[in-house]
C-alpha atoms as a PDB file:
ATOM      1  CA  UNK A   1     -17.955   4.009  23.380  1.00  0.00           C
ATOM      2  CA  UNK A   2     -15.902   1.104  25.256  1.00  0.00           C
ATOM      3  CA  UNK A   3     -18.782  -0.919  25.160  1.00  0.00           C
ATOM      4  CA  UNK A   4     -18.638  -0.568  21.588  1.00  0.00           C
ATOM      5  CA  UNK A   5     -15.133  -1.049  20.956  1.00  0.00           C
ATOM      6  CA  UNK A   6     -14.782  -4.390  23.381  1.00  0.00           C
ATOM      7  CA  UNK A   7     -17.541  -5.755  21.551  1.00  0.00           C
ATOM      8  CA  UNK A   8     -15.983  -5.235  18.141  1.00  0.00           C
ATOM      9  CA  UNK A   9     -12.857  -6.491  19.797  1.00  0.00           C
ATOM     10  CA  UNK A  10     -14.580  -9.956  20.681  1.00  0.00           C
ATOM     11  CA  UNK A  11     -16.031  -9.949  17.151  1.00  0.00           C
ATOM     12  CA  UNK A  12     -12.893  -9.707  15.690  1.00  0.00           C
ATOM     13  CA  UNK A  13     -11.304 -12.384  17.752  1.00  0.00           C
ATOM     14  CA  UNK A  14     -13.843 -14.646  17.119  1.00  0.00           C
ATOM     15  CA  UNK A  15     -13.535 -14.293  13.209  1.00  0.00           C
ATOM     16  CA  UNK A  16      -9.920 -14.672  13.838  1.00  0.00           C
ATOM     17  CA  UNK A  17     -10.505 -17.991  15.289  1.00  0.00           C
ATOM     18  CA  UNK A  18     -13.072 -19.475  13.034  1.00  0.00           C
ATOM     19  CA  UNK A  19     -10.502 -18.504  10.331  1.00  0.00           C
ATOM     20  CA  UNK A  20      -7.955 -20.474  11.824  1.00  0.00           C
ATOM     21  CA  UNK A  21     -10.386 -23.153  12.628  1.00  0.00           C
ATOM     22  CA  UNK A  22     -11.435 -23.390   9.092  1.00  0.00           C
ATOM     23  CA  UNK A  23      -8.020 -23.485   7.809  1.00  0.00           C
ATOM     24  CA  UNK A  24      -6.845 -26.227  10.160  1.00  0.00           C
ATOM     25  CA  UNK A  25      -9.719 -28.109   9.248  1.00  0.00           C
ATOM     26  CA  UNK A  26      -8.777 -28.005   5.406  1.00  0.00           C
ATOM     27  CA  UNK A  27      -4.948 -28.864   6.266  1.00  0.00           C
ATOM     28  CA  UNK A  28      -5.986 -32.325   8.249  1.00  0.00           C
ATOM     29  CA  UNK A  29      -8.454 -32.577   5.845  1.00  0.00           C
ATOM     30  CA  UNK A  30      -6.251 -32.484   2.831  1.00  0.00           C
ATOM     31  CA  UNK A  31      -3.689 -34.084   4.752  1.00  0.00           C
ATOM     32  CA  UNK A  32      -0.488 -32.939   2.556  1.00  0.00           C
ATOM     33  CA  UNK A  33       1.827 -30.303   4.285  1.00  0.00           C
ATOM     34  CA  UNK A  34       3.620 -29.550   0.859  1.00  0.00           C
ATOM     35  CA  UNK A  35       0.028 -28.519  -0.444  1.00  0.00           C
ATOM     36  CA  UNK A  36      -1.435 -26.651   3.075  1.00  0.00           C
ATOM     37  CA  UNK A  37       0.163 -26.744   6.074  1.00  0.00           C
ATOM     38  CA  UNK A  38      -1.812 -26.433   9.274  1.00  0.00           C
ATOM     39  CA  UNK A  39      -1.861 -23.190  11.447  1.00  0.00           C
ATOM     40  CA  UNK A  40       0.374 -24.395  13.759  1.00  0.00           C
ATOM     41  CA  UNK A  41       3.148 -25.826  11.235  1.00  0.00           C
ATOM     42  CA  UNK A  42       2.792 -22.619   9.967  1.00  0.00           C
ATOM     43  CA  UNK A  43       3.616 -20.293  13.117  1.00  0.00           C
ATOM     44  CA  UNK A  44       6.457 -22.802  13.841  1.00  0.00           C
ATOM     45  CA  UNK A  45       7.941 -21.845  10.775  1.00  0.00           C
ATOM     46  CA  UNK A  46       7.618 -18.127  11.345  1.00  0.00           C
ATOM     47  CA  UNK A  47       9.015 -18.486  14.408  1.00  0.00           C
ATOM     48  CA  UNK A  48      12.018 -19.953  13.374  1.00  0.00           C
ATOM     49  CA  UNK A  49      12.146 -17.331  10.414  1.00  0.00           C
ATOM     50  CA  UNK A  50      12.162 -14.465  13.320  1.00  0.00           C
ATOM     51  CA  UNK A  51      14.748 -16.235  15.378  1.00  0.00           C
ATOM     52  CA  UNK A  52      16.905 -16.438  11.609  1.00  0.00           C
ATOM     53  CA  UNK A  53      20.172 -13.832  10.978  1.00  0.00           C
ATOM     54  CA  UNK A  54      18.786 -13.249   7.698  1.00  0.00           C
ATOM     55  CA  UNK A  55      15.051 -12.185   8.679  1.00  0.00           C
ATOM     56  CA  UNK A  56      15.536  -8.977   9.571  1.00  0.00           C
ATOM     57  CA  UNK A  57      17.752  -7.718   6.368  1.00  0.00           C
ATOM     58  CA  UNK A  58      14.816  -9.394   3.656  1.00  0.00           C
ATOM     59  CA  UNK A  59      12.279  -7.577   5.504  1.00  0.00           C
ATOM     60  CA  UNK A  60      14.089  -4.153   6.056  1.00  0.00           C
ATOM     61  CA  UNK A  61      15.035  -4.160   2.412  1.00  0.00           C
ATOM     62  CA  UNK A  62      10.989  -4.827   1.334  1.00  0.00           C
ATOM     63  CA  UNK A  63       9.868  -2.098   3.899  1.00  0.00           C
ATOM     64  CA  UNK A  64      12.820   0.307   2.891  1.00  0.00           C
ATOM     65  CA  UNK A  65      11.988  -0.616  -1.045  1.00  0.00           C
ATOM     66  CA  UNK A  66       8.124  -0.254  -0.303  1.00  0.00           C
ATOM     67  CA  UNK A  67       8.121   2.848   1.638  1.00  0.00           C
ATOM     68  CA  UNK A  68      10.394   4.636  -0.675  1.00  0.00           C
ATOM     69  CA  UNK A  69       8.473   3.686  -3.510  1.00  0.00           C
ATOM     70  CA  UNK A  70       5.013   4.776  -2.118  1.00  0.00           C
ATOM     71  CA  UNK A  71       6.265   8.242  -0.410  1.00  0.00           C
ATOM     72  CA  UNK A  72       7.816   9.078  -4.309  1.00  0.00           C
ATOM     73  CA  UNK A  73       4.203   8.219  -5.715  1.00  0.00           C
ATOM     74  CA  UNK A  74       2.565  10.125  -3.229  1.00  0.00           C
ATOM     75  CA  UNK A  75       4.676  13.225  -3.256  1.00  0.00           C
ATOM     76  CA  UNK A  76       4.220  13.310  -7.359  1.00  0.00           C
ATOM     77  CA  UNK A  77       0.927  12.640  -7.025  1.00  0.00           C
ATOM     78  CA  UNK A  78      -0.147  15.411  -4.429  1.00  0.00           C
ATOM     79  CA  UNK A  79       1.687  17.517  -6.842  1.00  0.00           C
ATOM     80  CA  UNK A  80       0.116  16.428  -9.871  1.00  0.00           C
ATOM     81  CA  UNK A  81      -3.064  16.316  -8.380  1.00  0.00           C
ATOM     82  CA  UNK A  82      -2.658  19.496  -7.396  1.00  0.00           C
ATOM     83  CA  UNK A  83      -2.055  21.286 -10.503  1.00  0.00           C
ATOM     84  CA  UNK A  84      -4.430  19.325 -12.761  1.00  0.00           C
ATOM     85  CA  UNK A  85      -6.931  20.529 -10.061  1.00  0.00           C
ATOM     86  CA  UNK A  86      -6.099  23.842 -10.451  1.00  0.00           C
ATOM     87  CA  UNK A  87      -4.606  24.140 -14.256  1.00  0.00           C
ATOM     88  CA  UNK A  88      -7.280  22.742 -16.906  1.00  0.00           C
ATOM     89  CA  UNK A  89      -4.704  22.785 -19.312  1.00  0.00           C
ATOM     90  CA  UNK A  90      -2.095  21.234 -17.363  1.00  0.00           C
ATOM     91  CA  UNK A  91      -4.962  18.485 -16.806  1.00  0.00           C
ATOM     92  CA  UNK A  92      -5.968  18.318 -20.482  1.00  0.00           C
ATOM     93  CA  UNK A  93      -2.030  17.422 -21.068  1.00  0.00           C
ATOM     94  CA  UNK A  94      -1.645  14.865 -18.181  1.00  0.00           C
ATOM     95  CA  UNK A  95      -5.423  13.425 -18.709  1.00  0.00           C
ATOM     96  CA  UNK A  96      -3.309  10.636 -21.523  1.00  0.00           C
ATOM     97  CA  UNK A  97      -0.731  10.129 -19.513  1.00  0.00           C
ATOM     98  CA  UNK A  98      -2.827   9.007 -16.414  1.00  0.00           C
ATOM     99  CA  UNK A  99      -4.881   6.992 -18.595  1.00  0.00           C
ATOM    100  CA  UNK A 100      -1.993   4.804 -19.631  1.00  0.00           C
ATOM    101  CA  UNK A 101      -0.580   4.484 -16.408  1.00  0.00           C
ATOM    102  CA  UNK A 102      -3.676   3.931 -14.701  1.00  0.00           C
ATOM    103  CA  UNK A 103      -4.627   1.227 -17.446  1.00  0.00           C
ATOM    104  CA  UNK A 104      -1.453  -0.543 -17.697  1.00  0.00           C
ATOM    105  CA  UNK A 105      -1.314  -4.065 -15.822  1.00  0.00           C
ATOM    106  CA  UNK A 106       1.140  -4.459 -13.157  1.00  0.00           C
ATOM    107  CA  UNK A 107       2.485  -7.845 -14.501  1.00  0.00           C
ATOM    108  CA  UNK A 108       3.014  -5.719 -17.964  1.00  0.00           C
ATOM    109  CA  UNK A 109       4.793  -2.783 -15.868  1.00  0.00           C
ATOM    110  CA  UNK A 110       7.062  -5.822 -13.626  1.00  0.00           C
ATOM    111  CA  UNK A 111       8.041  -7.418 -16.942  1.00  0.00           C
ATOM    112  CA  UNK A 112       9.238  -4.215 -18.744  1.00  0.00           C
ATOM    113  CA  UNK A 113      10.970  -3.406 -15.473  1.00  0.00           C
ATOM    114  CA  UNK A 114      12.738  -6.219 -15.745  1.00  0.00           C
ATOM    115  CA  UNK A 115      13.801  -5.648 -19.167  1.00  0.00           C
ATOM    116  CA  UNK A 116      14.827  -2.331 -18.532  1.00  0.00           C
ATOM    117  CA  UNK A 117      16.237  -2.179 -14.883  1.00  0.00           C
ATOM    118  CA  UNK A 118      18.265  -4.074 -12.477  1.00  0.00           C
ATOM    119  CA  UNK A 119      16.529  -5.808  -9.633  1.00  0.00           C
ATOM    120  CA  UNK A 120      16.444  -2.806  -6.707  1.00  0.00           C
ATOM    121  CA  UNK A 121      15.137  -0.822  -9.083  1.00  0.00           C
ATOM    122  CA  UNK A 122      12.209  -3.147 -10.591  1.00  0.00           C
ATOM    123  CA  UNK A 123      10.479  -3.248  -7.601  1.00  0.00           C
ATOM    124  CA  UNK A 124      10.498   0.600  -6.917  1.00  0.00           C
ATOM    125  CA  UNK A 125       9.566   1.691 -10.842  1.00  0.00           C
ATOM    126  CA  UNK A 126       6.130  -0.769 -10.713  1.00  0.00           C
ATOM    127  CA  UNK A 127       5.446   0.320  -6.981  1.00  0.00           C
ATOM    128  CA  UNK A 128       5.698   4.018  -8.150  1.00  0.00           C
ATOM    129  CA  UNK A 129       3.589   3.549 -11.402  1.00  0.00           C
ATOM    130  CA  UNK A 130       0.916   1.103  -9.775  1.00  0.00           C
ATOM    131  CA  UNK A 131       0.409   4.225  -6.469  1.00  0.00           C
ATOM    132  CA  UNK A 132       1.237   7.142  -8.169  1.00  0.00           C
ATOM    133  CA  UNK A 133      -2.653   7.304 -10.265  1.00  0.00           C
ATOM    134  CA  UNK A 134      -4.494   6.223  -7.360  1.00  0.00           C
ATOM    135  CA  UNK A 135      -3.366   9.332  -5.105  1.00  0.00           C
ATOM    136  CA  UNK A 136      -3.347  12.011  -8.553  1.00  0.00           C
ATOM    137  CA  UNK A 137      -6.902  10.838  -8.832  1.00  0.00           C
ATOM    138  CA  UNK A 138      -7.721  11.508  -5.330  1.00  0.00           C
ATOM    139  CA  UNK A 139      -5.949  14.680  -4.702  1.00  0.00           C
ATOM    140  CA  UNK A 140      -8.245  15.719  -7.911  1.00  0.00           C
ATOM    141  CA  UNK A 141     -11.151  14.570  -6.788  1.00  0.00           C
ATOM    142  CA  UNK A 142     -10.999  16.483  -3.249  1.00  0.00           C
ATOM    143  CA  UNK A 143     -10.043  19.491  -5.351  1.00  0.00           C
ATOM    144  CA  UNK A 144     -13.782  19.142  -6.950  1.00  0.00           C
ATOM    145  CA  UNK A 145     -15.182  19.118  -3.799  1.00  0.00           C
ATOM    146  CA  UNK A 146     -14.180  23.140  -3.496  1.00  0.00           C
ATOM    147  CA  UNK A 147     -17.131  25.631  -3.835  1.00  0.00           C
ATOM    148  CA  UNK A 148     -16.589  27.956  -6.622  1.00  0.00           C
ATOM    149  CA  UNK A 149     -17.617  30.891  -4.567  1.00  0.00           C
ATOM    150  CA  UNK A 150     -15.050  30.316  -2.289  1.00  0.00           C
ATOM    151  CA  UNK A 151     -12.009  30.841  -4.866  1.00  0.00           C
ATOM    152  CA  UNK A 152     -13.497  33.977  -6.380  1.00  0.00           C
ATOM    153  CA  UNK A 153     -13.673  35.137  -2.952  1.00  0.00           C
ATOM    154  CA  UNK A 154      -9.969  34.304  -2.172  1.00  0.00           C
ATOM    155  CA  UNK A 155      -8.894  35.590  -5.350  1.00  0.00           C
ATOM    156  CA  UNK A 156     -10.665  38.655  -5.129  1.00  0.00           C
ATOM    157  CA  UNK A 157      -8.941  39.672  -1.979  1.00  0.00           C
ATOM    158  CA  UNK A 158      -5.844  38.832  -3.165  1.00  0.00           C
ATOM    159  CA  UNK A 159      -4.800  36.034  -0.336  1.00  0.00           C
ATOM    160  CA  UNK A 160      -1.740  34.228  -1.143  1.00  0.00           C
ATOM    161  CA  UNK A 161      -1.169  30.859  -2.945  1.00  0.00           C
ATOM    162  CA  UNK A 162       0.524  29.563   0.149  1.00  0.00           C
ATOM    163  CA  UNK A 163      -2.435  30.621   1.755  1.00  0.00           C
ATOM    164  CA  UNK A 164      -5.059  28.856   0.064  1.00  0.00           C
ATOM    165  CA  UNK A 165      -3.379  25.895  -0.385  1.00  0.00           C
ATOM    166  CA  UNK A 166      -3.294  25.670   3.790  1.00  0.00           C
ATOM    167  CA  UNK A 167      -6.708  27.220   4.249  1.00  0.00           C
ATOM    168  CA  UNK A 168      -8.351  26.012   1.677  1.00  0.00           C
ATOM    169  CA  UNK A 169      -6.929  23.143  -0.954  1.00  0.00           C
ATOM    170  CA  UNK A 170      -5.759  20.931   1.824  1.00  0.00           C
ATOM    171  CA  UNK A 171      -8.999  20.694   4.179  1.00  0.00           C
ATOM    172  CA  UNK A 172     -10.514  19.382   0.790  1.00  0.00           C
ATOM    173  CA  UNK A 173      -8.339  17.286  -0.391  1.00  0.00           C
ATOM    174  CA  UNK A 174      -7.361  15.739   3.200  1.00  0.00           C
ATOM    175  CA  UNK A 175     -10.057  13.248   3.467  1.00  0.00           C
ATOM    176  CA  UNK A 176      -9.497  12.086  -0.441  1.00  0.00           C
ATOM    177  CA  UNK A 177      -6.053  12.119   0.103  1.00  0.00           C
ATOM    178  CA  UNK A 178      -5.853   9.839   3.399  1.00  0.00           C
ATOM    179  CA  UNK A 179      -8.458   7.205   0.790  1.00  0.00           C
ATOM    180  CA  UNK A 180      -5.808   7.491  -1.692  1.00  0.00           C
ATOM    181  CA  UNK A 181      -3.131   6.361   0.485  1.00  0.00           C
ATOM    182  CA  UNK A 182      -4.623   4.070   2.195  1.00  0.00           C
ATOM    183  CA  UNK A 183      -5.500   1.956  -0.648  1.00  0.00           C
ATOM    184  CA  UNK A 184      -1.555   3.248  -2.054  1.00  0.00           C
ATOM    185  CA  UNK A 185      -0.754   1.466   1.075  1.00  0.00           C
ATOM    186  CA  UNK A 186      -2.306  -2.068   0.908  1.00  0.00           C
ATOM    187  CA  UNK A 187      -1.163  -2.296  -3.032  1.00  0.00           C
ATOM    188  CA  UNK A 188       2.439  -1.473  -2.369  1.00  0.00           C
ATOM    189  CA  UNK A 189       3.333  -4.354  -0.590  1.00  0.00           C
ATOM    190  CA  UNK A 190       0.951  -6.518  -2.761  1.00  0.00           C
ATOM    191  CA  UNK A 191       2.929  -4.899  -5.999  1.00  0.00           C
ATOM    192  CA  UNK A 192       6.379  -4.921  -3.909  1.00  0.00           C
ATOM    193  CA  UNK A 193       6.105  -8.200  -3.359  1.00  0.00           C
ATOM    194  CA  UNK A 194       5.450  -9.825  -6.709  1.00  0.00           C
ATOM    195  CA  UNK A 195       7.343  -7.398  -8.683  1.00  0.00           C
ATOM    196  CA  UNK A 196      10.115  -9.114  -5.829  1.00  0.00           C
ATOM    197  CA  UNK A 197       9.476 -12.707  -6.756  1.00  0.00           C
ATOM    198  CA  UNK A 198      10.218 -11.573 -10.312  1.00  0.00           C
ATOM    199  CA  UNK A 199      13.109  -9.718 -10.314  1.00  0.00           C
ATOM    200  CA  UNK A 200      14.666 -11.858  -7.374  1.00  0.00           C
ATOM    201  CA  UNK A 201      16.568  -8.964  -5.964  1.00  0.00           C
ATOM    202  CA  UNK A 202      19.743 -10.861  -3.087  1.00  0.00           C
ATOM    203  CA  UNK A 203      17.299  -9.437  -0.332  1.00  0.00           C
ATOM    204  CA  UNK A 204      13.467  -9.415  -0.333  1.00  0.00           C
ATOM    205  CA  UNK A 205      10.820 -10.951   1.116  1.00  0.00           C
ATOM    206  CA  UNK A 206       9.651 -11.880  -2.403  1.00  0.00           C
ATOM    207  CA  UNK A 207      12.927 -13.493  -2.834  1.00  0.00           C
ATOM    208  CA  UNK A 208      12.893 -15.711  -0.437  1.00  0.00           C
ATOM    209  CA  UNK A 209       9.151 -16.635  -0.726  1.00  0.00           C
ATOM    210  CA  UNK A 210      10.137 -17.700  -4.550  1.00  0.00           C
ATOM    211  CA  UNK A 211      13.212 -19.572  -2.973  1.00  0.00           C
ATOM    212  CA  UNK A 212      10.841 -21.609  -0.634  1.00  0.00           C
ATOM    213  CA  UNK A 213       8.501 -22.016  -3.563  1.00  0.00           C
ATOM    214  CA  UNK A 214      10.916 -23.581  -5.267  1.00  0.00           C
ATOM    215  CA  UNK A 215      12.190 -26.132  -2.031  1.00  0.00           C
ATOM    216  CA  UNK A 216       8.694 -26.824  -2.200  1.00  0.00           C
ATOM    217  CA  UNK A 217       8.654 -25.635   1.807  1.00  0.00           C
ATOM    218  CA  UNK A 218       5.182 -24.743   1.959  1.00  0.00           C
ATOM    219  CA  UNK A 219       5.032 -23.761   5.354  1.00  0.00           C
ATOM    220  CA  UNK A 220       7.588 -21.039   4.530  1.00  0.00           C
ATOM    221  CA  UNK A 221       5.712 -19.596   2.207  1.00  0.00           C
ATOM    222  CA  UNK A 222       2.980 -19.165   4.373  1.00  0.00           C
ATOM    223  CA  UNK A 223       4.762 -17.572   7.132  1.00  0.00           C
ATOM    224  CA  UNK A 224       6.258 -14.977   4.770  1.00  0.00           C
ATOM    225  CA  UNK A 225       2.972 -14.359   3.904  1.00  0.00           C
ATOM    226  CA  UNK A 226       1.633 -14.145   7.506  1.00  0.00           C
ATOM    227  CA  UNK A 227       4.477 -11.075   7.593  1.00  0.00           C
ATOM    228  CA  UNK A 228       3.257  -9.696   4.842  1.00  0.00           C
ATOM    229  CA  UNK A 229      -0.374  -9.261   6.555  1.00  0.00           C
ATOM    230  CA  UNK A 230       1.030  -7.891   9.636  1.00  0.00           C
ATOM    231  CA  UNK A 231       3.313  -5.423   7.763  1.00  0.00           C
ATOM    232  CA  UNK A 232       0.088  -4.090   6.009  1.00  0.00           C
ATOM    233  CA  UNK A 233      -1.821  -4.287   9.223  1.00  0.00           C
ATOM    234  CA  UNK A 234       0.333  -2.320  10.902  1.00  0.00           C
ATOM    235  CA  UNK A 235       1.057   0.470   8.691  1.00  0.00           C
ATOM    236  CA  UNK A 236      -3.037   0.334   8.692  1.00  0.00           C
ATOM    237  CA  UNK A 237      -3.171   0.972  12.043  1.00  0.00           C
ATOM    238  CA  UNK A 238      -0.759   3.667  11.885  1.00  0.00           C
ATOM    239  CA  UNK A 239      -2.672   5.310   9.286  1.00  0.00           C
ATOM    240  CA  UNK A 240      -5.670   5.329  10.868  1.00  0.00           C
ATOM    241  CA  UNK A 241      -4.243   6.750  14.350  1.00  0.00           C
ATOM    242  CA  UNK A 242      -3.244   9.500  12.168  1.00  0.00           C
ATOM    243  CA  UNK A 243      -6.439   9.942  10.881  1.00  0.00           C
ATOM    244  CA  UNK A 244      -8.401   9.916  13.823  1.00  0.00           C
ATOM    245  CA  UNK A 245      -5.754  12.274  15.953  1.00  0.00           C
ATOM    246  CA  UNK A 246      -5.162  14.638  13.415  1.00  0.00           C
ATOM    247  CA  UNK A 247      -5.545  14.510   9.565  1.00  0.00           C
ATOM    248  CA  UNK A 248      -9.428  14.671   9.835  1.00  0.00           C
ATOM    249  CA  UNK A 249      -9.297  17.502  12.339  1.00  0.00           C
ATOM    250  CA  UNK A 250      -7.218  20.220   9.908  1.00  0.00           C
ATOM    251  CA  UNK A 251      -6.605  23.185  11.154  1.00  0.00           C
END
């Protein structure tokens, strides 16, 4: 098992690095910092964007926007899931609803959010409405997964709601739910982020990406982005720890 995980450590490194490699190849190849800015230009940057007063408040207000837009989507969508999964007529109601806001672009749902809202609030109505299908459809798709047999049986002796939704709705739904978030997840600050460089709220990584956009300061663009990654890689990680230690194993 270490073997295993050292060598996919060393595999990983090494894609790492050919990545990089590639990408300062194309930089001295293009030769134009304004256009592509090597690696290295590019960490210098970053580093002087961590080492900034104002770092820290653009990316707490993207994680504090992105977070509390995700954990609304996912607590309406475990809830909707939930009864659609349980309620065909509830389900037959919602099934429209969904549709639309399943089928709606996210550029569409940024620009009526900016007709409609002010800035804070842009960014948290299209991260909602871009998360909140993904983990409805999930939460019903786990709730498929139940044998028929088994909710006779529970209704037949009589065991309580609360009951079955420990016992046996949530061992379903667990490993469809921990999908559904996980891509929720890696959208959110993909969504956050754009819906940010449109509505230009004073503090936001989006913002200030548009603001070095329109310097033409390349590099800072690029390191923004390189924050972006690691934010999604870590709350990756973090997911997946949680997985592994606990969610999978329900109890």
């Amino acid at each position: 098992m270490k073997s295993s995980t050292y060598k996919n450590r060393l595999i990983t490194g090494f894609s790492l690095l050919t990545f990089l490699l590639l990408w300062a190849l194309a930089a001295a190849r293009i030769g134009k910092e304004i256009i592509l800015p090597n690696p290295l230009v590019t960490m210098a940057q970053l580093w002087r964007l961590l080492t900034s007063g104002l770092f820290w408040a653009h990316l707490g207000a993207t994680l504090g926007r992105g977070l509390l837009g995700f954990t609304l989507a996912f607590l309406a969508g475990l809830a909707c899931g939930l009864l659609s999964g349980r309620c065909p007529t509830f389900k037959t109601f919602f099934h429209l609803w969904l549709t639309v806001i399943r089928s709606t672009p996210s550029m569409a749902l940024i620009l009526l959010a900016l007709i409609w809202f002010k800035a804070n609030a842009v960014t948290l109505f299209v991260t909602f409405l871009v998360v909140f299908p993904l983990i409805t459809q999930n939460v019903m798709e786990g709730l498929k997964q139940i044998d028929p047999e088994l909710e006779e049986m529970a209704r037949l002796y009589q065991v309580s709601f609360r009951r079955r939704i420990r016992r046996l709705y949530l061992p379903a739904i667990m490993p469809y739910l921990a999908t559904g978030a996980a891509a929720g997840l890696g959208i959110t600050w993909k969504v956050m982020i754009a819906a940010e460089v449109m509505a230009y709220p004073q503090l936001g990584i989006g913002t200030r990406m548009d603001t070095a956009r329109t310097y033409l300061e390349t590099a800072e663009v690029f390191a923004w982005t390189v924050v972006i990654i690691a934010i999604s890689l870590f709350f990756d990680r973090i997911l997946d720890t949680l997985l592994r230690k606990k969610l999978l194993y329900w109890e």
